[in-house]
C-alpha atoms as a PDB file:
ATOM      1  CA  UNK A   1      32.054  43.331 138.465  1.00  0.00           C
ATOM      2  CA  UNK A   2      33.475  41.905 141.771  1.00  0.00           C
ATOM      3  CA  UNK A   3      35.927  38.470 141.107  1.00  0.00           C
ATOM      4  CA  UNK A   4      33.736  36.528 143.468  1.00  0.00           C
ATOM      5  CA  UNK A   5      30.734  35.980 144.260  1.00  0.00           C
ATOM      6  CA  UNK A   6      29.313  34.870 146.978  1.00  0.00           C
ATOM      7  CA  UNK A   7      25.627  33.569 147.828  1.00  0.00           C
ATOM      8  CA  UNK A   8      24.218  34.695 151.524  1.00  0.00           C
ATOM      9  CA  UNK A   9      21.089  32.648 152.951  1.00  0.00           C
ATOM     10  CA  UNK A  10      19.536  34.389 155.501  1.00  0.00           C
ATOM     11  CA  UNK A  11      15.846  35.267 156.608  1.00  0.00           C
ATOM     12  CA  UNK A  12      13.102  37.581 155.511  1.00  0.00           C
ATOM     13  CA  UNK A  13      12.675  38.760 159.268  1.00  0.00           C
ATOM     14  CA  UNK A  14      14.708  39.911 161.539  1.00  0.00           C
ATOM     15  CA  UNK A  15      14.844  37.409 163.968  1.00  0.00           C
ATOM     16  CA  UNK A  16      14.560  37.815 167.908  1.00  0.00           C
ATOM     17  CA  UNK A  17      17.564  39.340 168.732  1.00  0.00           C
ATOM     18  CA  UNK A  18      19.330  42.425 167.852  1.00  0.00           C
ATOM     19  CA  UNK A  19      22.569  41.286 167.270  1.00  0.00           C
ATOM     20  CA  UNK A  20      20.918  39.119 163.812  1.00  0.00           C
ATOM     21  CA  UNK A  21      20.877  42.942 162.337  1.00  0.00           C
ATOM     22  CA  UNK A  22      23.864  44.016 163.669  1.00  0.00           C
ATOM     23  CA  UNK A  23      25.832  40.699 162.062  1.00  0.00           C
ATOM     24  CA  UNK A  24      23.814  40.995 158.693  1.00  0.00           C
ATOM     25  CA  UNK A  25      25.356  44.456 158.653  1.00  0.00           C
ATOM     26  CA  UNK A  26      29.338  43.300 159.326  1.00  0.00           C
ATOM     27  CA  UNK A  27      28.607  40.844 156.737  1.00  0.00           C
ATOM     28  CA  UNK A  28      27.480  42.915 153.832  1.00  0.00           C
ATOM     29  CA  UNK A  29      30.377  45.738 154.740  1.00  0.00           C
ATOM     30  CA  UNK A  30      33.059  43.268 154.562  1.00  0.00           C
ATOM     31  CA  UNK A  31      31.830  41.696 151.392  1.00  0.00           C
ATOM     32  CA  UNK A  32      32.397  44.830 149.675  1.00  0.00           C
ATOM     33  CA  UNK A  33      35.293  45.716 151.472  1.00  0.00           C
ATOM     34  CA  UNK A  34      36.555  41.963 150.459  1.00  0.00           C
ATOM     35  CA  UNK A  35      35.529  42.558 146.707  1.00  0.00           C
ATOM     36  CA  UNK A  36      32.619  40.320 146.490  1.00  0.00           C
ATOM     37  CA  UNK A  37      29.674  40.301 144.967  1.00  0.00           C
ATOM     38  CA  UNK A  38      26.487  39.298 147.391  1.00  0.00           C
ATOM     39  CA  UNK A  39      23.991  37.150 145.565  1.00  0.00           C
ATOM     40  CA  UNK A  40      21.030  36.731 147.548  1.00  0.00           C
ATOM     41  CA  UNK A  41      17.268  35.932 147.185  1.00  0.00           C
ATOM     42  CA  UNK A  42      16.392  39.520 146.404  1.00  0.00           C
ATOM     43  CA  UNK A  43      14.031  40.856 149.531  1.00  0.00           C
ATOM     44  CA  UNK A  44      14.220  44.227 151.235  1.00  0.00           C
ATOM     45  CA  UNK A  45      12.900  42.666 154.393  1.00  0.00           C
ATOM     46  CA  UNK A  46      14.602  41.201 157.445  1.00  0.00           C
ATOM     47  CA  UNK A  47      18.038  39.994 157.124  1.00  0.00           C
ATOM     48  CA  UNK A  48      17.945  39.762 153.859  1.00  0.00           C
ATOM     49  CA  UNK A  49      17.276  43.274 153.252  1.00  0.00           C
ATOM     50  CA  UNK A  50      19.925  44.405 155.952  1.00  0.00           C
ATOM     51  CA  UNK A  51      22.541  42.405 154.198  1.00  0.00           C
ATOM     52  CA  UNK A  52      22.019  43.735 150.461  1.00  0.00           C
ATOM     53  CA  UNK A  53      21.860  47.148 151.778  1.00  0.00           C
ATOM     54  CA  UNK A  54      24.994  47.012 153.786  1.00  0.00           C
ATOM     55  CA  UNK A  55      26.680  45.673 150.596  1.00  0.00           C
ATOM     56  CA  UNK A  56      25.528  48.499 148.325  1.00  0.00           C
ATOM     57  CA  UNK A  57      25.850  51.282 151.452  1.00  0.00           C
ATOM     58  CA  UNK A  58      29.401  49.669 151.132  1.00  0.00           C
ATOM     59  CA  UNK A  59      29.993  50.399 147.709  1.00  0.00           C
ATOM     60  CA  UNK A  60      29.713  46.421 146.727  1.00  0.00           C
ATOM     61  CA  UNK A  61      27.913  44.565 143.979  1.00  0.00           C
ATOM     62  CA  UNK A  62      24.552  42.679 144.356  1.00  0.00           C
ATOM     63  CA  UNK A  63      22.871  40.475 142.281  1.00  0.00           C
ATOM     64  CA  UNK A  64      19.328  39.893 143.232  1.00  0.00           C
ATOM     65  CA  UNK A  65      17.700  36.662 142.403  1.00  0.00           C
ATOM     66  CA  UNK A  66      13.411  36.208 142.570  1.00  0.00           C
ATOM     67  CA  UNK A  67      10.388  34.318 141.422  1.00  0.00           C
ATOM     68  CA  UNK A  68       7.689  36.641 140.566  1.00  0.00           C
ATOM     69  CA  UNK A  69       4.972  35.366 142.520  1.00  0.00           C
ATOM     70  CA  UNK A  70       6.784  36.318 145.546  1.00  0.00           C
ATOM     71  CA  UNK A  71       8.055  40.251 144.057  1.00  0.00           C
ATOM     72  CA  UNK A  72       5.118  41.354 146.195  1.00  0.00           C
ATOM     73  CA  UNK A  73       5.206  39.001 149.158  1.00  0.00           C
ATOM     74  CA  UNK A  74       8.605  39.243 150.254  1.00  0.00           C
ATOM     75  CA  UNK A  75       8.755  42.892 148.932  1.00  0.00           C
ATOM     76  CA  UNK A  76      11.758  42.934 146.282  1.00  0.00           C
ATOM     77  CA  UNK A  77      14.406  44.945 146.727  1.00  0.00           C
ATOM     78  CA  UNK A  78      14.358  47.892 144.202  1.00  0.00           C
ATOM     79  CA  UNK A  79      17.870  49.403 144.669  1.00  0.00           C
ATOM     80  CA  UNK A  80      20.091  46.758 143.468  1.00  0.00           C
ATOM     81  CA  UNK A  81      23.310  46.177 141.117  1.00  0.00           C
ATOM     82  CA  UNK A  82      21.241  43.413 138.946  1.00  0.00           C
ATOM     83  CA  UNK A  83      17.870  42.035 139.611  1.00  0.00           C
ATOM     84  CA  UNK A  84      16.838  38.853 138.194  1.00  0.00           C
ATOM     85  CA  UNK A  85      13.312  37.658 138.235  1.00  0.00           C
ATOM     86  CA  UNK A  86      12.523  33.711 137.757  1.00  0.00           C
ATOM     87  CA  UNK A  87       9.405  31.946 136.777  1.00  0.00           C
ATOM     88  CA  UNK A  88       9.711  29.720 139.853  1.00  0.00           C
ATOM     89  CA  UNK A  89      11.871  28.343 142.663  1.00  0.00           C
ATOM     90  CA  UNK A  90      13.444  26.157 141.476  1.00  0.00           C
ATOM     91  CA  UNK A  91      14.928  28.273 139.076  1.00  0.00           C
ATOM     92  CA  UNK A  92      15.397  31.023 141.869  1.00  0.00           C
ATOM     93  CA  UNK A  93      17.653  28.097 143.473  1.00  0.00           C
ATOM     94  CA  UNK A  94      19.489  26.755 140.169  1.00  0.00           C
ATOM     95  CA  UNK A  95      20.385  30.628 139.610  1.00  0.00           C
ATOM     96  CA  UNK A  96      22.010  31.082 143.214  1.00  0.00           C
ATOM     97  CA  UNK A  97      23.546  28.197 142.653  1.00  0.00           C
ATOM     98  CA  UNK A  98      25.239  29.024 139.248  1.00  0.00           C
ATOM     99  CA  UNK A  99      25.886  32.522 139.820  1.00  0.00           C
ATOM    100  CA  UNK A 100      27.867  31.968 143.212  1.00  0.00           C
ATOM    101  CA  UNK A 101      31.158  30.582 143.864  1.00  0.00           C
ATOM    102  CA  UNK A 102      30.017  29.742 147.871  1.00  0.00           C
ATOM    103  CA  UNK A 103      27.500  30.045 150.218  1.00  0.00           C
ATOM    104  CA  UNK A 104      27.661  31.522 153.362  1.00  0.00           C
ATOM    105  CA  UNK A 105      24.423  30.850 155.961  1.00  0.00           C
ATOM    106  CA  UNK A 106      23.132  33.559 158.621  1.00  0.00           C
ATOM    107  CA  UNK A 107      20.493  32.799 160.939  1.00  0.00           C
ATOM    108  CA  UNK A 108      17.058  32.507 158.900  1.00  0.00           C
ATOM    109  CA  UNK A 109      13.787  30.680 158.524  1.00  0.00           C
ATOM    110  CA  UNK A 110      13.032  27.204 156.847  1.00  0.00           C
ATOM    111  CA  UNK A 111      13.580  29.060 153.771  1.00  0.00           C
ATOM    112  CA  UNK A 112      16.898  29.298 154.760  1.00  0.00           C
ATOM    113  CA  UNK A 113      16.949  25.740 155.786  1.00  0.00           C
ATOM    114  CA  UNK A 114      15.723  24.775 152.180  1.00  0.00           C
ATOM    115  CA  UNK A 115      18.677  26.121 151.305  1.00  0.00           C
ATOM    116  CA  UNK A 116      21.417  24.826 152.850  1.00  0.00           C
ATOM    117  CA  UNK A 117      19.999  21.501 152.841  1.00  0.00           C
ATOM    118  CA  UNK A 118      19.979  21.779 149.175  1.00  0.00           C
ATOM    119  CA  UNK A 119      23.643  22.922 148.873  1.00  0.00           C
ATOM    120  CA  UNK A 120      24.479  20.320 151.428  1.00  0.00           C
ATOM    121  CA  UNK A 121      22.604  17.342 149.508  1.00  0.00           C
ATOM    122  CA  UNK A 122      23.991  18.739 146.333  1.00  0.00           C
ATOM    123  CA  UNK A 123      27.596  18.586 147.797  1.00  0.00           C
ATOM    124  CA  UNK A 124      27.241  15.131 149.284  1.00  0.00           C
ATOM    125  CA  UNK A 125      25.858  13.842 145.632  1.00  0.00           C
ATOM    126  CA  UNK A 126      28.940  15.580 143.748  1.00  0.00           C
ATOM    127  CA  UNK A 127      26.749  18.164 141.760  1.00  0.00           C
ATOM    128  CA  UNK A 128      28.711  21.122 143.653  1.00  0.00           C
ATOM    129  CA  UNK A 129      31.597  21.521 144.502  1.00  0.00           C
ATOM    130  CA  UNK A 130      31.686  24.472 146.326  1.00  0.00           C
ATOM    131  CA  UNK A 131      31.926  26.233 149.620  1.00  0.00           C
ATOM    132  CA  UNK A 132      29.394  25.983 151.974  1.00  0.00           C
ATOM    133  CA  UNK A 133      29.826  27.384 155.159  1.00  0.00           C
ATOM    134  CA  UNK A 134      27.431  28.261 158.483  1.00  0.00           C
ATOM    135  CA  UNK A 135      27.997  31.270 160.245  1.00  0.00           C
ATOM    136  CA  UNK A 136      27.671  30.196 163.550  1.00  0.00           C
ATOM    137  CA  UNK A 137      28.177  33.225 165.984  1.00  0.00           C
ATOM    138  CA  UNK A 138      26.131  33.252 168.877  1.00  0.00           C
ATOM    139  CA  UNK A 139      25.633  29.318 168.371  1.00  0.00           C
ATOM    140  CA  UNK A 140      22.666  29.693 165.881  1.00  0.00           C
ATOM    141  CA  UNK A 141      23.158  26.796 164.103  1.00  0.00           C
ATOM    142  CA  UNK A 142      24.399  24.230 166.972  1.00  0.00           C
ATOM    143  CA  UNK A 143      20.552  22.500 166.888  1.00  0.00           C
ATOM    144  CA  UNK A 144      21.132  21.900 163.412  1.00  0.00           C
ATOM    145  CA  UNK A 145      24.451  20.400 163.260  1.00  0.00           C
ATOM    146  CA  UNK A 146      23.545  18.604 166.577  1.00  0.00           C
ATOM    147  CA  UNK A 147      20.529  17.416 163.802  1.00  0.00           C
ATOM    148  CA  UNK A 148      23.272  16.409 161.362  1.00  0.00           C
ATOM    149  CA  UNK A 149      25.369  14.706 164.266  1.00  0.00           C
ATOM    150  CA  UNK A 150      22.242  12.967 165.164  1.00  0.00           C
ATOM    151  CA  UNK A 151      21.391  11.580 161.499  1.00  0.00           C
ATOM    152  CA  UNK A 152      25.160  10.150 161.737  1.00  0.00           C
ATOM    153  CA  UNK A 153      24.965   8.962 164.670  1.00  0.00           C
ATOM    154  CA  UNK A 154      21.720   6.702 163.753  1.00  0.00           C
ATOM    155  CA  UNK A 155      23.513   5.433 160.316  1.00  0.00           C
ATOM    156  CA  UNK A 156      20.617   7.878 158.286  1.00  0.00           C
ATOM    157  CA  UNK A 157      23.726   9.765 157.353  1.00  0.00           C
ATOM    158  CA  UNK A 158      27.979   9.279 156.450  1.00  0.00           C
ATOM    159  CA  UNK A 159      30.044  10.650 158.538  1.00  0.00           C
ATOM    160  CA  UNK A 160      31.470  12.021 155.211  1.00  0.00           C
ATOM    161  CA  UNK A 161      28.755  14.448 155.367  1.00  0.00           C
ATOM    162  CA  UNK A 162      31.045  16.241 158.155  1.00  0.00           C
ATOM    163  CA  UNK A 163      33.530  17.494 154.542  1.00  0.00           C
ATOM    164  CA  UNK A 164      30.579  18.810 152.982  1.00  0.00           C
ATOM    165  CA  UNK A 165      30.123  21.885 154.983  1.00  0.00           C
ATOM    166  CA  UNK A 166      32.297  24.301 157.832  1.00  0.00           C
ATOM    167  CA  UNK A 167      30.716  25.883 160.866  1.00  0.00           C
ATOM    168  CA  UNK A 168      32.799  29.591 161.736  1.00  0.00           C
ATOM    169  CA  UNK A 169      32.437  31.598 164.738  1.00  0.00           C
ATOM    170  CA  UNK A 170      33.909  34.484 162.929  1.00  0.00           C
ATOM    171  CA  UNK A 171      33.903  36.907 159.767  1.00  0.00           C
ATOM    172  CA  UNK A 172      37.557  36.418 159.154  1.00  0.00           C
ATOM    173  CA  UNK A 173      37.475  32.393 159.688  1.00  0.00           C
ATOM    174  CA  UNK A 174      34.166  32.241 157.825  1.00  0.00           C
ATOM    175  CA  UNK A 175      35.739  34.604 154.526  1.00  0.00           C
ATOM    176  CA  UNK A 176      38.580  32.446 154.810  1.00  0.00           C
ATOM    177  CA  UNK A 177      36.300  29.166 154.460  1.00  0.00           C
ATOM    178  CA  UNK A 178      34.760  30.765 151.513  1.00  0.00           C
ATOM    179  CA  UNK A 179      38.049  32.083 149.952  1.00  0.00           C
ATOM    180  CA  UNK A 180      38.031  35.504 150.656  1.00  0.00           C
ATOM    181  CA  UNK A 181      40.771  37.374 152.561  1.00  0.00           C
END
């Protein structure tokens, strides 16, 4: 079992663009080429699926985590290292969370939004103290953070909140954010 593990949010479709694929794909090869372990929400579709089968193409580790209502819907992933099937999602969630020792955001839904929000609240109320970082090539996440800029910017937010999370343009800046070399 990989050292580290770390917890990839992306989406259940592929997105618009081509290169989404093609950077769900560098991600899950250098995860197992860095030793990690990908814990993820447990789908075989979109992003999601091209991530968890790059990692185990790659000869990595990954830990699937899903309620069961949605083992149909989002079409679990049947090849994996370790599935674990929750009675909800908020256990789904608390699971990531445990089981990971950062987070590392690709381009998704508001699934995926859900989820970094989460990580970032839990980080700004001191319940986590780990990594959280958004991969940001190809400027994916800039209307967020301009979001977060904007929530400072009109007192709704610390400018603290800035320490609670890292935007990367790269793989080897955002592995290095997460502790990975």
């Amino acid at each position: 079992m990989p050292s580290i593990a770390i917890c990839v949010f992306c989406g259940s479709r592929h997105g618009a663009l081509p290169a989404y694929n093609d950077l769900a794909t560098r991600v899950g090869h250098e995860l197992a080429a860095r030793g990690a372990c990908l814990v993820y929400g447990g789908g075989a579709l979109g992003l999601m699926g091209v991530v968890s089968d790059s990692v185990l193409e790659a000869g990595g580790h990954v830990t699937g985590i899903m309620p069961g209502f949605l083992r149909h819907m989002e079409r679990q992933h049947d090849n994996l290292s370790r599935m674990i099937v929750t009675d909800d999602m908020f256990q789904r969630k608390q699971a990531m969370f445990d089981l990971s020792d950062g987070f590392l955001a690709l381009p998704g839904g508001i699934g995926t939004l859900d989820e970094v929000l989460e990580v970032l609240t839990w980080r700004q109320l001191q319940q986590v103290d780990k990594p959280l970082v958004l991969f940001d090539e190809g400027d994916f996440w800039a209307p967020f953070t301009a979001a977060l800029e904007h929530a400072i910017a009109q007192d709704f937010a610390a400018p603290s909140l800035r320490a609670h999370y890292k935007v990367e343009h790269t793989l080897d800046s955002a592995f290095a954010a997460l502790g990975l070399r």
